[in-house]
N, C-alpha and C. Protein backbone atom coordinates (compact mmCIF):
# COMPACT_ATOMS: atom_id res chain seq x y z
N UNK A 1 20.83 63.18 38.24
CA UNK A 1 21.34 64.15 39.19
C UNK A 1 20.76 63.92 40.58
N UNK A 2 19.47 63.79 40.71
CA UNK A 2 18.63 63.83 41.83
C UNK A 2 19.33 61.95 42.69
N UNK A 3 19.89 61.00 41.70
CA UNK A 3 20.05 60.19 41.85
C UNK A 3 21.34 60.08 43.00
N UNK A 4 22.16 61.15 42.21
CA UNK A 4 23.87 61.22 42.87
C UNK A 4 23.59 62.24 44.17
N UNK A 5 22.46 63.04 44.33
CA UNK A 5 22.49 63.65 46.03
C UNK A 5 22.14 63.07 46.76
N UNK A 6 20.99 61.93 46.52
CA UNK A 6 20.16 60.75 47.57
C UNK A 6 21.39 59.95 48.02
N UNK A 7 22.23 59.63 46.60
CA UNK A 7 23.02 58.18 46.94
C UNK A 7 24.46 59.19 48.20
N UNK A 8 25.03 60.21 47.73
CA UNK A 8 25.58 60.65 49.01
C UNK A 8 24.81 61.37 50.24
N UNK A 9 23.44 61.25 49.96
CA UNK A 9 23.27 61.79 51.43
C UNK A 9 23.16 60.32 52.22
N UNK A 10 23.31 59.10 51.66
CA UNK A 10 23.33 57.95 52.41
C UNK A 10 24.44 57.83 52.93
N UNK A 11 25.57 58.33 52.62
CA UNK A 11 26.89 58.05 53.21
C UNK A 11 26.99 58.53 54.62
N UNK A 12 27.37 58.04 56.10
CA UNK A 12 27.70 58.86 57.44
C UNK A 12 28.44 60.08 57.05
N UNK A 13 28.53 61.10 57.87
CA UNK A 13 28.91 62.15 58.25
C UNK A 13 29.72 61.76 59.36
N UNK A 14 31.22 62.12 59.37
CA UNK A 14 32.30 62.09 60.67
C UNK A 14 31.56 62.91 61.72
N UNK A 15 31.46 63.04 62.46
CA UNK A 15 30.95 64.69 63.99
C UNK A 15 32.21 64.10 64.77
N UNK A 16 33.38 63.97 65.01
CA UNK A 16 34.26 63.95 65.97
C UNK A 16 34.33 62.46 66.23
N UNK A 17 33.74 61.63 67.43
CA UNK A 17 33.30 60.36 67.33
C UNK A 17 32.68 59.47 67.02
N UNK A 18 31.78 60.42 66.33
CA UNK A 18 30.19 59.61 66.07
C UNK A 18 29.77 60.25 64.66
N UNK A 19 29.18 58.74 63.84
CA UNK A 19 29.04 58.94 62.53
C UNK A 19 27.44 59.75 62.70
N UNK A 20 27.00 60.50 61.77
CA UNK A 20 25.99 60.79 61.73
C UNK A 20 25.31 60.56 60.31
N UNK A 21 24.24 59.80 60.39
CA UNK A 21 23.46 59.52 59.41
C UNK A 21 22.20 60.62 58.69
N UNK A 22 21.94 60.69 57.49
CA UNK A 22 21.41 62.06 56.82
C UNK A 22 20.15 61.11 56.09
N UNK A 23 18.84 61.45 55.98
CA UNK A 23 17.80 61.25 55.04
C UNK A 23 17.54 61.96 54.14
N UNK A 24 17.56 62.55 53.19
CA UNK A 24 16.39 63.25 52.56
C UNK A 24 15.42 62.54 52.04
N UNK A 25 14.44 63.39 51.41
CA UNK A 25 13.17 63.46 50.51
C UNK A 25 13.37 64.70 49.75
N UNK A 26 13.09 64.50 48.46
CA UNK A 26 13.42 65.67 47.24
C UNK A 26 12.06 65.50 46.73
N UNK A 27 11.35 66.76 46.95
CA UNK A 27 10.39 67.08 46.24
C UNK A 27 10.37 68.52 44.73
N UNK A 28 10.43 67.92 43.61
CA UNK A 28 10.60 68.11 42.42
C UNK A 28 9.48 69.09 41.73
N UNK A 29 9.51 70.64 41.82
CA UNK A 29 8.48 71.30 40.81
C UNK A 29 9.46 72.13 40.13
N UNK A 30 8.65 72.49 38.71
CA UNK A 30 9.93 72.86 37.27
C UNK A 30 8.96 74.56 36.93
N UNK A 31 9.90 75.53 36.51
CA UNK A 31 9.06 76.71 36.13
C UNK A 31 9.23 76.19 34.43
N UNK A 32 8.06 76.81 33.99
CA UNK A 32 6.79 76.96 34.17
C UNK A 32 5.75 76.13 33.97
N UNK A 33 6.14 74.93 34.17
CA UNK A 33 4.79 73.91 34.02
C UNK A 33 4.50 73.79 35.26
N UNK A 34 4.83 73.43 36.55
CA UNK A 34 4.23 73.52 37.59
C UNK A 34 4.38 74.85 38.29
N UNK A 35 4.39 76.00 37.79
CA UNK A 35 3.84 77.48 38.68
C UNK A 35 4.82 78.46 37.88
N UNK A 36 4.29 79.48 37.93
CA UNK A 36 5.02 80.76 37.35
C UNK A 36 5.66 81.72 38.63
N UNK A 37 5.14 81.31 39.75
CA UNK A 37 5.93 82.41 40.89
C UNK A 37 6.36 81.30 41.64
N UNK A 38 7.56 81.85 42.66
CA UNK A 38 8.27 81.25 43.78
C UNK A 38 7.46 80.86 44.36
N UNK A 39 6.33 81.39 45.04
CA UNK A 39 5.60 80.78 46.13
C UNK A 39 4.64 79.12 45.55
N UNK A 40 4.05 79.68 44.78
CA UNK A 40 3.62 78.25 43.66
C UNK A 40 4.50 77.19 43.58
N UNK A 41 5.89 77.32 42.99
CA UNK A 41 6.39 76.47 42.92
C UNK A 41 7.10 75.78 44.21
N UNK A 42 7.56 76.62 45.24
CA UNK A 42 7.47 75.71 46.93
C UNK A 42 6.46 75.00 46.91
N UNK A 43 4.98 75.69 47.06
CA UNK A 43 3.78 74.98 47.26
C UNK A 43 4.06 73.58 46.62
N UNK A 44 3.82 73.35 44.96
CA UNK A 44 3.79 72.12 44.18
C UNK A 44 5.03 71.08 44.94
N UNK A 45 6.49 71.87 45.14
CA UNK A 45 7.97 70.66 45.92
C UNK A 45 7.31 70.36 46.77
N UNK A 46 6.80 71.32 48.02
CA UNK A 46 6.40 70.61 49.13
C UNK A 46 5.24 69.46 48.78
N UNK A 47 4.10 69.42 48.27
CA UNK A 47 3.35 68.46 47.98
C UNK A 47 4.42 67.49 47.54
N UNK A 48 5.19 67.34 46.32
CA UNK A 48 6.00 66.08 45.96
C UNK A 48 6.86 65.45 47.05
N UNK A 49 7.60 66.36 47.52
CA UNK A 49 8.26 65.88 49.06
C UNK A 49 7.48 64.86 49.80
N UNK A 50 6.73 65.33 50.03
CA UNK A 50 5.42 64.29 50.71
C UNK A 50 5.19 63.30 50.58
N UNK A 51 4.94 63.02 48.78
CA UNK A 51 5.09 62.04 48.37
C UNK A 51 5.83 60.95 48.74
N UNK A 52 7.10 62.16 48.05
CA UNK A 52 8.23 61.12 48.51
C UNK A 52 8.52 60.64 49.50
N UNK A 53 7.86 61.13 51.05
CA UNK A 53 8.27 61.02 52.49
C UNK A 53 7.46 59.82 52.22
N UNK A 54 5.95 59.79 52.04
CA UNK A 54 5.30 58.48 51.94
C UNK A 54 5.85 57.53 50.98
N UNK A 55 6.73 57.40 50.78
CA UNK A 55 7.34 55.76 49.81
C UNK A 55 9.23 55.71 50.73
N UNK A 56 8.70 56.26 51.61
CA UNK A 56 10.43 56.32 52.48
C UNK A 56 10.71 56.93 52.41
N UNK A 57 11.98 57.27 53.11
CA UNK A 57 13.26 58.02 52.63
C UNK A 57 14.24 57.90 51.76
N UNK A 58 14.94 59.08 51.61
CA UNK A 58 15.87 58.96 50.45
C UNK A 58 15.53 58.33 49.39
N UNK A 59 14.41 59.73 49.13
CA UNK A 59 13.86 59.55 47.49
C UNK A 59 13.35 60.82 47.48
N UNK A 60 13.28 60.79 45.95
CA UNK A 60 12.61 62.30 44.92
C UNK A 60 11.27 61.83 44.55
N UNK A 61 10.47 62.79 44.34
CA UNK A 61 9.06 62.44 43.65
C UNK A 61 9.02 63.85 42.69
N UNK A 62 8.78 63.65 41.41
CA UNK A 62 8.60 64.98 40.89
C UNK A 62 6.78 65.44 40.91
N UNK A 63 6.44 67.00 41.21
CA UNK A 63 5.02 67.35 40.97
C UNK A 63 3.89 66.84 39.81
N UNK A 64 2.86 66.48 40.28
CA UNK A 64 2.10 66.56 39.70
C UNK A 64 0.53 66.91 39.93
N UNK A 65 -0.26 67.94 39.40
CA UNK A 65 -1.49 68.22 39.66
C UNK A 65 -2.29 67.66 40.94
N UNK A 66 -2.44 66.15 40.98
CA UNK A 66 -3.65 65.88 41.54
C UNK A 66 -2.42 65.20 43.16
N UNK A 67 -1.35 65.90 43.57
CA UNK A 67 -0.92 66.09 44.37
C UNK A 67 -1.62 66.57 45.23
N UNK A 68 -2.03 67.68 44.91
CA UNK A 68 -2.53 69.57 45.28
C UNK A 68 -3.53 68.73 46.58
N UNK A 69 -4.54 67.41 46.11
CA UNK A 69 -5.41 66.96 46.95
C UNK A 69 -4.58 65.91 47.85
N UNK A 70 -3.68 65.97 48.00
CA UNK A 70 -2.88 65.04 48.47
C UNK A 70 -1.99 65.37 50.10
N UNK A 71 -1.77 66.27 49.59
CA UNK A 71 -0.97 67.17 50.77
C UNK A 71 -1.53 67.92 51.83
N UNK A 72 -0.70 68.00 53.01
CA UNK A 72 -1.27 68.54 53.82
C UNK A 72 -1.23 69.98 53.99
N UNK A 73 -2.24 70.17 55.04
CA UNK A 73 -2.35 72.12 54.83
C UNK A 73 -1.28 72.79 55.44
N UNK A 74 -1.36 73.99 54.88
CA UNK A 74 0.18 74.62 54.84
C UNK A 74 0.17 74.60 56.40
N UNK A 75 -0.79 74.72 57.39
CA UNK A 75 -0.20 75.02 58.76
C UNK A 75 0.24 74.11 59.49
N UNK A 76 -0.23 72.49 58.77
CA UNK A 76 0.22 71.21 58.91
C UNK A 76 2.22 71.14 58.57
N UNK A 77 2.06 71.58 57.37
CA UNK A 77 3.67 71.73 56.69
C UNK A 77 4.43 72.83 57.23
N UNK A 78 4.09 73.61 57.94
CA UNK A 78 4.90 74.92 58.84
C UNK A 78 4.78 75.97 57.46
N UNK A 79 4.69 75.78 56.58
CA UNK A 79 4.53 76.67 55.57
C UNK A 79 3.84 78.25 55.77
N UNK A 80 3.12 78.38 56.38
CA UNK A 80 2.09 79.07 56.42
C UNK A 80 3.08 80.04 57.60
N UNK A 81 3.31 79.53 58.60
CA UNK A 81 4.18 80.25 59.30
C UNK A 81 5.00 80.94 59.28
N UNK A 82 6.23 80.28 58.44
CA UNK A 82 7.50 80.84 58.11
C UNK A 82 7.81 80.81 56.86
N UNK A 83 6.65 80.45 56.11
CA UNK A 83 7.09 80.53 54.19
C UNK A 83 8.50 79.88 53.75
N UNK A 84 8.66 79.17 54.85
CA UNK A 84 9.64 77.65 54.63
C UNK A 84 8.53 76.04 54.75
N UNK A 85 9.01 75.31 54.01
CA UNK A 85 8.33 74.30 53.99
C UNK A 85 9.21 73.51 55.30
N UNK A 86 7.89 73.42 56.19
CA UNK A 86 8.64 72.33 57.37
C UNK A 86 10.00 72.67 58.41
N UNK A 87 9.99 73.86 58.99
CA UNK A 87 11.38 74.05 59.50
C UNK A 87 11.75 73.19 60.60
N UNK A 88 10.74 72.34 61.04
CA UNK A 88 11.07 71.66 62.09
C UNK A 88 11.93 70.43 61.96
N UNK A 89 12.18 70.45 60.85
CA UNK A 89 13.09 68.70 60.62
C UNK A 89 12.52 67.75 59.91
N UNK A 90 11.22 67.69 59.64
CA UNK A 90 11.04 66.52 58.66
C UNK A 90 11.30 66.57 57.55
């Protein structure tokens, strides 16, 4: 699944004249092995995201534990701010 959203977010986007190109990074946490509340489980995606930002773009990384030391602090990730991971675009 995670395979078939990466492979079309590679495709351009029409905008009128100009194609526009899309990246993601899919960061992967599951209830209840990586967290029992909403906020937990953002926390654990955003760490995997990360991951995934570090091995390129347009890729998934699913959570795992020793992430947690891996990632940056929530005021680094906009998290902390707006209890969105990253609203600025990365």
């Amino acid at each position: 699944m995670l395979d078939l959203v990466i492979g079309a977010m590679t495709e351009p986007f029409d905008a009128g004249e100009r194609e526009l190109y899309v990246e993601a990074s899919i960061g992967v946490a599951t209830y209840p092995q990586d967290g029992h509340d909403a906020d937990t489980l953002i926390r654990n995606a955003d760490a995997a995201m990360y991951l995934a930002k570090s091995h390129g773009r347009n890729g998934y990384q699913f959570y795992r534990p020793e992430l947690n030391r891996l990632r940056p602090s929530a005021s680094e990730s906009g998290y902390a701010e707006t209890g969105q991971a990253n609203p600025a675009g990365t």
